[in-house]
C-alpha atoms as a PDB file:
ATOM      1  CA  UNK A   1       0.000   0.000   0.000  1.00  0.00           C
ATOM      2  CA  UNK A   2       1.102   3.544  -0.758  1.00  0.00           C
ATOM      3  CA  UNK A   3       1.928   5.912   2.183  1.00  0.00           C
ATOM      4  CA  UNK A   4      -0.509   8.424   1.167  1.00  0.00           C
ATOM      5  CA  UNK A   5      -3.217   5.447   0.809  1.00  0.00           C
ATOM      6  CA  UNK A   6      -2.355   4.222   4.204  1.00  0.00           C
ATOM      7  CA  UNK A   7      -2.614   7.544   5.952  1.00  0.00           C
ATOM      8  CA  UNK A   8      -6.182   8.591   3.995  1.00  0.00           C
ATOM      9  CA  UNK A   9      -7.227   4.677   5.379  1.00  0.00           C
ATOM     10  CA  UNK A  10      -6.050   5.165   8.800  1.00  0.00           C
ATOM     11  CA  UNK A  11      -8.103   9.035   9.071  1.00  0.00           C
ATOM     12  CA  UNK A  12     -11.233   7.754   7.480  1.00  0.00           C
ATOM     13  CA  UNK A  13     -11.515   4.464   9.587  1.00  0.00           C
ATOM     14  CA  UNK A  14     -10.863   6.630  12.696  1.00  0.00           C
ATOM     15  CA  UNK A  15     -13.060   8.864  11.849  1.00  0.00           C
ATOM     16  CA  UNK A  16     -15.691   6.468  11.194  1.00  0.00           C
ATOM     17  CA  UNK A  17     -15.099   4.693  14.318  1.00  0.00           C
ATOM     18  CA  UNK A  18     -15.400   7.932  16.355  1.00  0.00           C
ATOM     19  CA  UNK A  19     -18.866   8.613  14.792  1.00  0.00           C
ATOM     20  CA  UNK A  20     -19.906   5.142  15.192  1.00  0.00           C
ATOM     21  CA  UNK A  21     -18.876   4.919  19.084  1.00  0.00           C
ATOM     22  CA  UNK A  22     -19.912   8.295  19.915  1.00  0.00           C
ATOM     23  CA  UNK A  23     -23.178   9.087  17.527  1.00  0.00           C
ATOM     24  CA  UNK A  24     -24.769   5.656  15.713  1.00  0.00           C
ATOM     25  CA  UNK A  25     -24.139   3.293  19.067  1.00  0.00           C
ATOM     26  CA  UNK A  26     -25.862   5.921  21.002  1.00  0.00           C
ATOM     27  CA  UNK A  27     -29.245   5.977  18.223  1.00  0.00           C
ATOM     28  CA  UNK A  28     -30.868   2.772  20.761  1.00  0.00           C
ATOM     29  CA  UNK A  29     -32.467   1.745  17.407  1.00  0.00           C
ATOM     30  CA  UNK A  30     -34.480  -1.525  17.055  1.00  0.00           C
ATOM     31  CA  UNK A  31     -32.113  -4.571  15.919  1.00  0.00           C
ATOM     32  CA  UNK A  32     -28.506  -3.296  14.618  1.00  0.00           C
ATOM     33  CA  UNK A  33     -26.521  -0.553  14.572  1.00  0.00           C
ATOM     34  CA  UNK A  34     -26.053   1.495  11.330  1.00  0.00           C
ATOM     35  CA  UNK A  35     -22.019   0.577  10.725  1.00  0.00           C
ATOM     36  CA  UNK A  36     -19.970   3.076   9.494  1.00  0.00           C
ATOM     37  CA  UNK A  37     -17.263   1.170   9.550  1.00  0.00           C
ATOM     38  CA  UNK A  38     -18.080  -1.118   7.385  1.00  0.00           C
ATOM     39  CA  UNK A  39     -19.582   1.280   4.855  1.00  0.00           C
ATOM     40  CA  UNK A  40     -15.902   2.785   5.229  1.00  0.00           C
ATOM     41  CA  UNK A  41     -13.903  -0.463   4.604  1.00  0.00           C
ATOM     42  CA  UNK A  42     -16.820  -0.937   1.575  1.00  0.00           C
ATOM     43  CA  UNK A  43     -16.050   1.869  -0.077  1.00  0.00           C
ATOM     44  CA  UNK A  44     -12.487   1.862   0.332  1.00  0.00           C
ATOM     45  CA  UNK A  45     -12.202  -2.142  -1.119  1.00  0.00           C
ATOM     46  CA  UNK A  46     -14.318  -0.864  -4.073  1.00  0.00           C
ATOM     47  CA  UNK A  47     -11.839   1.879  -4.713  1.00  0.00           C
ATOM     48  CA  UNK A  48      -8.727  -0.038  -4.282  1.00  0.00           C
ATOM     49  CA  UNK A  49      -9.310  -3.633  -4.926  1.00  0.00           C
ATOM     50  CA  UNK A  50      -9.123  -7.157  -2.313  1.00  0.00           C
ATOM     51  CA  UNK A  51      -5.545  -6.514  -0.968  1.00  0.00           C
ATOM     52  CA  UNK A  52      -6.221  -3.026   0.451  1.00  0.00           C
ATOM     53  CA  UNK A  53      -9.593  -4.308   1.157  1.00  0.00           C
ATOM     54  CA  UNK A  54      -8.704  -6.988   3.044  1.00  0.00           C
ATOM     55  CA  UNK A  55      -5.949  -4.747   5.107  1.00  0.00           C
ATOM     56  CA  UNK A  56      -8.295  -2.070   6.022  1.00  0.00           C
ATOM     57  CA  UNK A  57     -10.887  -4.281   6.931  1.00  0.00           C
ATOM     58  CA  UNK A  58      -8.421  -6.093   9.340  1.00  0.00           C
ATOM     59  CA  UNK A  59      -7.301  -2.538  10.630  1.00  0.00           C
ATOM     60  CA  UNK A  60     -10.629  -1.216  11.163  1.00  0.00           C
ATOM     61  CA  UNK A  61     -12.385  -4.499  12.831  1.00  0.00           C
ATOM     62  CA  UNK A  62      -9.477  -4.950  15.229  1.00  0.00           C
ATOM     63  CA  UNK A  63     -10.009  -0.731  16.358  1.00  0.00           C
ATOM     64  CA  UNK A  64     -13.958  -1.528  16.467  1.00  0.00           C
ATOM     65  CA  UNK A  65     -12.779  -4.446  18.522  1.00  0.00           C
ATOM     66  CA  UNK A  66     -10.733  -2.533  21.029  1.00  0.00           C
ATOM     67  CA  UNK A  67     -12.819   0.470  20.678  1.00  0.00           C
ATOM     68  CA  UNK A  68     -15.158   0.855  24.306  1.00  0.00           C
ATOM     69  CA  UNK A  69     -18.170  -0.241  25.123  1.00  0.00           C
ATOM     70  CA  UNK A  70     -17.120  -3.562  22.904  1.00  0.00           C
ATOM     71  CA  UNK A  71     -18.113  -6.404  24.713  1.00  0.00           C
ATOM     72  CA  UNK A  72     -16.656  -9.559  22.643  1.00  0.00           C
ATOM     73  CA  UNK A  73     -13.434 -11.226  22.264  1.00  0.00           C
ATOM     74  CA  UNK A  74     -10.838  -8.865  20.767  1.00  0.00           C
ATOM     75  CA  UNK A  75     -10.385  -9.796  16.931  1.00  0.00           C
ATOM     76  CA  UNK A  76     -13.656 -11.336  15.761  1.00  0.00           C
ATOM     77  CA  UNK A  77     -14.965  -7.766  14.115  1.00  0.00           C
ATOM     78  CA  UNK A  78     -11.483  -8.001  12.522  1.00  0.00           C
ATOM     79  CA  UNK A  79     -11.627 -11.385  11.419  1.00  0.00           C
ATOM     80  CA  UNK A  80     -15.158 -10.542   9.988  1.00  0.00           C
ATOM     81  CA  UNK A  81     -14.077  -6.975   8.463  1.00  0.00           C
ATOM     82  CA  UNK A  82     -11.166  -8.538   6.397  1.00  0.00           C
ATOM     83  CA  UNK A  83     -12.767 -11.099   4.827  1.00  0.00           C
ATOM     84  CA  UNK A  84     -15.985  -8.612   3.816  1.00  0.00           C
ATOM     85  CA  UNK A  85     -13.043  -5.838   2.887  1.00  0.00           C
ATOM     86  CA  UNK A  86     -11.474  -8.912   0.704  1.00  0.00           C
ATOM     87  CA  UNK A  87     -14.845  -9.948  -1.087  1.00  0.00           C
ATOM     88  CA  UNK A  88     -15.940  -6.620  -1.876  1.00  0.00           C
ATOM     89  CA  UNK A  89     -12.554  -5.958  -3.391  1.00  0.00           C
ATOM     90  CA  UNK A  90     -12.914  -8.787  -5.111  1.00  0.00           C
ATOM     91  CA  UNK A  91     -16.815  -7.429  -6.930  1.00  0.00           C
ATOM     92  CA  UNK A  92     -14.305  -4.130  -7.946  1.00  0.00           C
ATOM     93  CA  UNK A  93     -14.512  -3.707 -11.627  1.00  0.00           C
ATOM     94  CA  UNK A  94     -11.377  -4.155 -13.991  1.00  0.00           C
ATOM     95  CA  UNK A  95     -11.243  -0.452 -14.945  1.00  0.00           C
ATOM     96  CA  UNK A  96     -12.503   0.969 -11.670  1.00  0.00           C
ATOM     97  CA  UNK A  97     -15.589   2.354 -13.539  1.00  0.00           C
ATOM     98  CA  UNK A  98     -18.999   1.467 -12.443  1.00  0.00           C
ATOM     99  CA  UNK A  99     -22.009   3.585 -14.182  1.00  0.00           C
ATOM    100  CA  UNK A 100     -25.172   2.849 -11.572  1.00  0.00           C
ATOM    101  CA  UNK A 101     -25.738   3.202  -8.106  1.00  0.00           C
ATOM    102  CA  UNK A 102     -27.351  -0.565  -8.073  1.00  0.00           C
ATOM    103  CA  UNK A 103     -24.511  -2.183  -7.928  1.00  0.00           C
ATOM    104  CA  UNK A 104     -23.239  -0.294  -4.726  1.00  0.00           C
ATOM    105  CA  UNK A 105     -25.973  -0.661  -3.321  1.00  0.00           C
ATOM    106  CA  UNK A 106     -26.253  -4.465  -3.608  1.00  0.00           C
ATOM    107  CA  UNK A 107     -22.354  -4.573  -2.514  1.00  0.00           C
ATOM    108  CA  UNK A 108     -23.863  -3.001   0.813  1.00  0.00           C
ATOM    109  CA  UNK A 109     -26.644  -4.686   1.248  1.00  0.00           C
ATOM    110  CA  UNK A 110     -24.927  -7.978   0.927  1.00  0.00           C
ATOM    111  CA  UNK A 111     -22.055  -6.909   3.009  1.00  0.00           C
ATOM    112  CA  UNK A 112     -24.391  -6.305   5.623  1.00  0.00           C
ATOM    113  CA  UNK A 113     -25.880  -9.365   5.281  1.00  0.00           C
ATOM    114  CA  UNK A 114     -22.643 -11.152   5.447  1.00  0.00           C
ATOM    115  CA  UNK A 115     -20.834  -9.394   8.416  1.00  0.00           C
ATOM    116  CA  UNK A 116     -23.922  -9.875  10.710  1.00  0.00           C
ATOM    117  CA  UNK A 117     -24.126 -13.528   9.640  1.00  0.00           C
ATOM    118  CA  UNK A 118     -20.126 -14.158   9.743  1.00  0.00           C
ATOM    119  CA  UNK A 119     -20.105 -12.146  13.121  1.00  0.00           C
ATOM    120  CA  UNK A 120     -22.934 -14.210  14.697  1.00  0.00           C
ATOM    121  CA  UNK A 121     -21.590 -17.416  13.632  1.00  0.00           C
ATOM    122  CA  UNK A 122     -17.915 -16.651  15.082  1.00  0.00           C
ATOM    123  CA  UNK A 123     -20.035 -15.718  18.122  1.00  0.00           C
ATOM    124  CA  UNK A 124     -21.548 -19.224  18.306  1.00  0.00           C
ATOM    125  CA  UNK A 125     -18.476 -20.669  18.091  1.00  0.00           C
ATOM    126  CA  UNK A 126     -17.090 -18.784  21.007  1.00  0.00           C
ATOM    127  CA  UNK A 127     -20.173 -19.226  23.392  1.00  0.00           C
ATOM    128  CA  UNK A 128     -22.038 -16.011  22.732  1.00  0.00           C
ATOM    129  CA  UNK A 129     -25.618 -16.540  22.158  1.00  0.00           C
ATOM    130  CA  UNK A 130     -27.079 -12.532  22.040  1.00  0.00           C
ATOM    131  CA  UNK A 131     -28.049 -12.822  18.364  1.00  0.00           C
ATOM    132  CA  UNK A 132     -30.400 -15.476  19.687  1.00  0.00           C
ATOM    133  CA  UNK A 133     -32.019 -13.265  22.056  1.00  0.00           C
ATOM    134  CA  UNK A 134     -32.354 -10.506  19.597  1.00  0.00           C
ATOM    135  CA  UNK A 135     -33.612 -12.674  16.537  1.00  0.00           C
ATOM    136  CA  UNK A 136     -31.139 -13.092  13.738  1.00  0.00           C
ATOM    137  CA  UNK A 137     -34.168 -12.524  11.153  1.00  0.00           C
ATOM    138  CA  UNK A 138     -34.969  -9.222  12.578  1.00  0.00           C
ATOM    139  CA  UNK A 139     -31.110  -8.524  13.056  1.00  0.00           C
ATOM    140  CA  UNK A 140     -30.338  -9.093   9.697  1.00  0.00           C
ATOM    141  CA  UNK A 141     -33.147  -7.234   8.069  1.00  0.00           C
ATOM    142  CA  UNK A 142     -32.667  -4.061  10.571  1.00  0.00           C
ATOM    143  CA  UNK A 143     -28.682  -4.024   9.760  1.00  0.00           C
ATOM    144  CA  UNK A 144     -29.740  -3.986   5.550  1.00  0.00           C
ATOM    145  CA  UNK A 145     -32.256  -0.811   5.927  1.00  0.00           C
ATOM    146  CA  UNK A 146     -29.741   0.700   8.470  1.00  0.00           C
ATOM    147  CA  UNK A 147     -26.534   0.476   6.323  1.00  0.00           C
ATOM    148  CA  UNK A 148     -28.492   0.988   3.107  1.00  0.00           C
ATOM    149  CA  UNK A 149     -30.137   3.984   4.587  1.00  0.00           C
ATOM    150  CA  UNK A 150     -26.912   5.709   5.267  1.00  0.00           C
ATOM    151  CA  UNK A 151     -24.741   3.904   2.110  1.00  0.00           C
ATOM    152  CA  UNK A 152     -25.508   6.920  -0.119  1.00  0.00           C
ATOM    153  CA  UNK A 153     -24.475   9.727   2.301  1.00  0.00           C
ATOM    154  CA  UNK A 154     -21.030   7.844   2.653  1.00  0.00           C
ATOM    155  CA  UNK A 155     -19.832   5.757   0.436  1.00  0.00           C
ATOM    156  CA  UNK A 156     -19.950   7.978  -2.517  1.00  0.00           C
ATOM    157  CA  UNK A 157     -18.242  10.625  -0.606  1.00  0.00           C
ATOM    158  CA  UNK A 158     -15.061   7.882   1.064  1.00  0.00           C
ATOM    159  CA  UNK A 159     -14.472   7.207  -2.744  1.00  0.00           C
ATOM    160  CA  UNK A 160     -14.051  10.367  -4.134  1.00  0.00           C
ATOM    161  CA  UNK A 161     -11.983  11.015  -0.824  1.00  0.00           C
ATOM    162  CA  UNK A 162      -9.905   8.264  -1.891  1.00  0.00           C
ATOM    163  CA  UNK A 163      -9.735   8.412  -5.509  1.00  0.00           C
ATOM    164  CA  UNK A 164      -8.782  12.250  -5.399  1.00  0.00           C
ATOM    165  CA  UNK A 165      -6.070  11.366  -2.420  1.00  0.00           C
ATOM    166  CA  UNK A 166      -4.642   9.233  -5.303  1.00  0.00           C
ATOM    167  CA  UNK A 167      -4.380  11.731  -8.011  1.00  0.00           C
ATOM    168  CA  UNK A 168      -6.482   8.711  -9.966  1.00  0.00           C
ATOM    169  CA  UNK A 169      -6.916   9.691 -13.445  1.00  0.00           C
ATOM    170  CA  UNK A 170     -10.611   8.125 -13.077  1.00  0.00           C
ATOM    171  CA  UNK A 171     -11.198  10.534 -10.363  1.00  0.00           C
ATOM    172  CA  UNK A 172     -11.317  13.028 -13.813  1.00  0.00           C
ATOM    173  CA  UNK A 173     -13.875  10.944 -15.882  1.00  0.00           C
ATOM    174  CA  UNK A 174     -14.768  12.701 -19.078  1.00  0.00           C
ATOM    175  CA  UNK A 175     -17.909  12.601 -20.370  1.00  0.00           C
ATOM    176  CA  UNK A 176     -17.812   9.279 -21.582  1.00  0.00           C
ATOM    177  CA  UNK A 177     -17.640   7.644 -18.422  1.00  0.00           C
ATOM    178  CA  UNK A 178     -17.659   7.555 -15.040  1.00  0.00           C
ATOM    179  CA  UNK A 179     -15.738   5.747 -11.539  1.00  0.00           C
ATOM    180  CA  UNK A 180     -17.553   4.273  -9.098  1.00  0.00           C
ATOM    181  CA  UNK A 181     -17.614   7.071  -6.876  1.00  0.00           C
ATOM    182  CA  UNK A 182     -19.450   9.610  -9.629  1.00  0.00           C
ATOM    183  CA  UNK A 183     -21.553   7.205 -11.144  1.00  0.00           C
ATOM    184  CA  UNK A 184     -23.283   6.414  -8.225  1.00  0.00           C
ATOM    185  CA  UNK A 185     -23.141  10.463  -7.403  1.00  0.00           C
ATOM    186  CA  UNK A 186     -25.202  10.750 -10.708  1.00  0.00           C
ATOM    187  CA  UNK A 187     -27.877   8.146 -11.109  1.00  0.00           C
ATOM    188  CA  UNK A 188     -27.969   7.052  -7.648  1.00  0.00           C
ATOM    189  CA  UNK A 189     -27.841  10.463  -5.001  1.00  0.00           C
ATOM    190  CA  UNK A 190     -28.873  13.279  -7.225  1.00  0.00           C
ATOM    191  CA  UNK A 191     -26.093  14.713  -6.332  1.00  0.00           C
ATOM    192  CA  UNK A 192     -23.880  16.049  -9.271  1.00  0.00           C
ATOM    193  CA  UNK A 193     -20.949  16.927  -8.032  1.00  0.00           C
ATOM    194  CA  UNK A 194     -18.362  15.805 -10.888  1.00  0.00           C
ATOM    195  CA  UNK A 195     -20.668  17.264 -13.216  1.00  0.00           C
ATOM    196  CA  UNK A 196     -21.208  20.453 -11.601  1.00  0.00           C
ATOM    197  CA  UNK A 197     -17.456  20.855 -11.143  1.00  0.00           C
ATOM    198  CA  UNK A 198     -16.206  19.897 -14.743  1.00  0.00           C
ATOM    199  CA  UNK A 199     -18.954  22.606 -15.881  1.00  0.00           C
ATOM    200  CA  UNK A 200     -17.176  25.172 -14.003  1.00  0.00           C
ATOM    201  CA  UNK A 201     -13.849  24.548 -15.056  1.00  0.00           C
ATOM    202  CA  UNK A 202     -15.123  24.043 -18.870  1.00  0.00           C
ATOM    203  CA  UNK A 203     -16.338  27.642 -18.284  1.00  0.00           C
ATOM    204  CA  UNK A 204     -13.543  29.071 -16.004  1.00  0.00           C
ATOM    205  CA  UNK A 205     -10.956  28.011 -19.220  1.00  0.00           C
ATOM    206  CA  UNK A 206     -13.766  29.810 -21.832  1.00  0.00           C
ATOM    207  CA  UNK A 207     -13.598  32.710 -19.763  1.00  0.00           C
ATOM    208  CA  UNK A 208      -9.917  32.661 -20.046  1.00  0.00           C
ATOM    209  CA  UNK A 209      -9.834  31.860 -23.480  1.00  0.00           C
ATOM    210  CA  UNK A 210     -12.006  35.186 -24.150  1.00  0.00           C
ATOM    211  CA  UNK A 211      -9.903  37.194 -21.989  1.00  0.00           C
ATOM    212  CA  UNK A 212      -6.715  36.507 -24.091  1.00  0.00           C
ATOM    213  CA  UNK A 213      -8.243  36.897 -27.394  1.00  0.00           C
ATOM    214  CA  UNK A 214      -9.389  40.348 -26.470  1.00  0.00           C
ATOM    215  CA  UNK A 215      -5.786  41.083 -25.434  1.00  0.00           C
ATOM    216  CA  UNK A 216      -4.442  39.903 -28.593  1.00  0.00           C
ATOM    217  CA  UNK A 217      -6.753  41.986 -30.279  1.00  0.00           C
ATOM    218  CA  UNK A 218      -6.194  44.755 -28.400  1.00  0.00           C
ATOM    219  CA  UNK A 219      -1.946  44.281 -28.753  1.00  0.00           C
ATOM    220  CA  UNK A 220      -2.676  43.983 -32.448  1.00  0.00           C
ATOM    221  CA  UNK A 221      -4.378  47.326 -32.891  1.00  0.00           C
END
């Protein structure tokens, strides 16, 4: 991994984990918890492919399992983190471009699905029976409309993060495509914001362009 990539990982998980602790935890919803850390290991994987996915997923899982209140054995978020960080790195497209929101949003909701089955099942191995008590039907459908609830506020946003941290050259997708982070900005949010910018600088270097040519024409006369 790249220094600047490990760095940008590091900031986002902590912050992620700091809004999760303090904020989401703190919600006393029905069922789950939205998780912001996995959104952030998510988006991250679907940026930079399995490898990264798998290390940031590690990273952030073992923090989460540190992290107080946590009341499990230190390492199963982390074992449960790097193997969702892996698979979703894995579902990454060859040329980092993905044109519709749907397939984000299925990445999430089957991550969701998957870490709150993987991290019940570790938890019956090691003796702890609370999924039980809570229903895992009702967990798992409470952790999809959670995490897909808060996906598009997010995980749009980590990726541009990350792809602009990277100088990516798909982070500055011309108009015949788009990455993953801006095509799920466009057809997925409503939210424009490659498009909005590019028009800008289109008309900032118009502007320009007029400027000179009346300068020319000015010199000539």
């Amino acid at each position: 991994m790249k220094f600047n990539r490990i760095l940008l990982s590091a900031a986002l998980i902590l912050v992620a984990l700091v809004v999760q602790v303090s904020v989401l935890a703190r919600l006393q919803l029905p069922g789950a918890v939205p998780d912001l850390v996995l959104l952030t290991v998510v988006a991250l994987a679907l940026v930079h492919g399995h490898v990264t996915g798998a290390l940031v997923g590690f990273s952030a899982g073992l923090l989460a399992d540190l992290a107080p209140p946590a009341d499990h054995a230190a390492g199963r978020y982390a074992l449960v983190l790097c193997v969702v960080g892996y698979l979703v790195g894995l579902a990454r497209p060859e040329n980092g471009r993905l044109k519709s929101a749907a397939g984000p949003m299925a990445v999430v909701a089957v991550a969701a699905v998957g870490s709150t089955l993987l991290y019940a099942g570790v938890g019956a191995l090691v003796g702890d029976t609370a999924a039980r008590h809570v229903g895992l039907g009702f967990l798992l459908f409470t952790a999809v409309l959670y995490d897909l609830l808060l996906a598009p506020f997010t995980v749009p946003l980590i990726m541009a993060i990350a792809r602009r941290a990277e100088n990516d050259p798909l982070a500055e997708a011309g108009a015949n495509g788009a990455d993953v982070a801006s095509g799920w900005l466009s057809s997925g949010t409503g939210l424009r914001i490659g498009t909005q910018r590019s028009g800008l600088r289109i008309k900032a270097a118009r502007s320009r362009a007029s400027r000179a040519g009346r300068i020319k024409g000015v010199k000539r006369l």
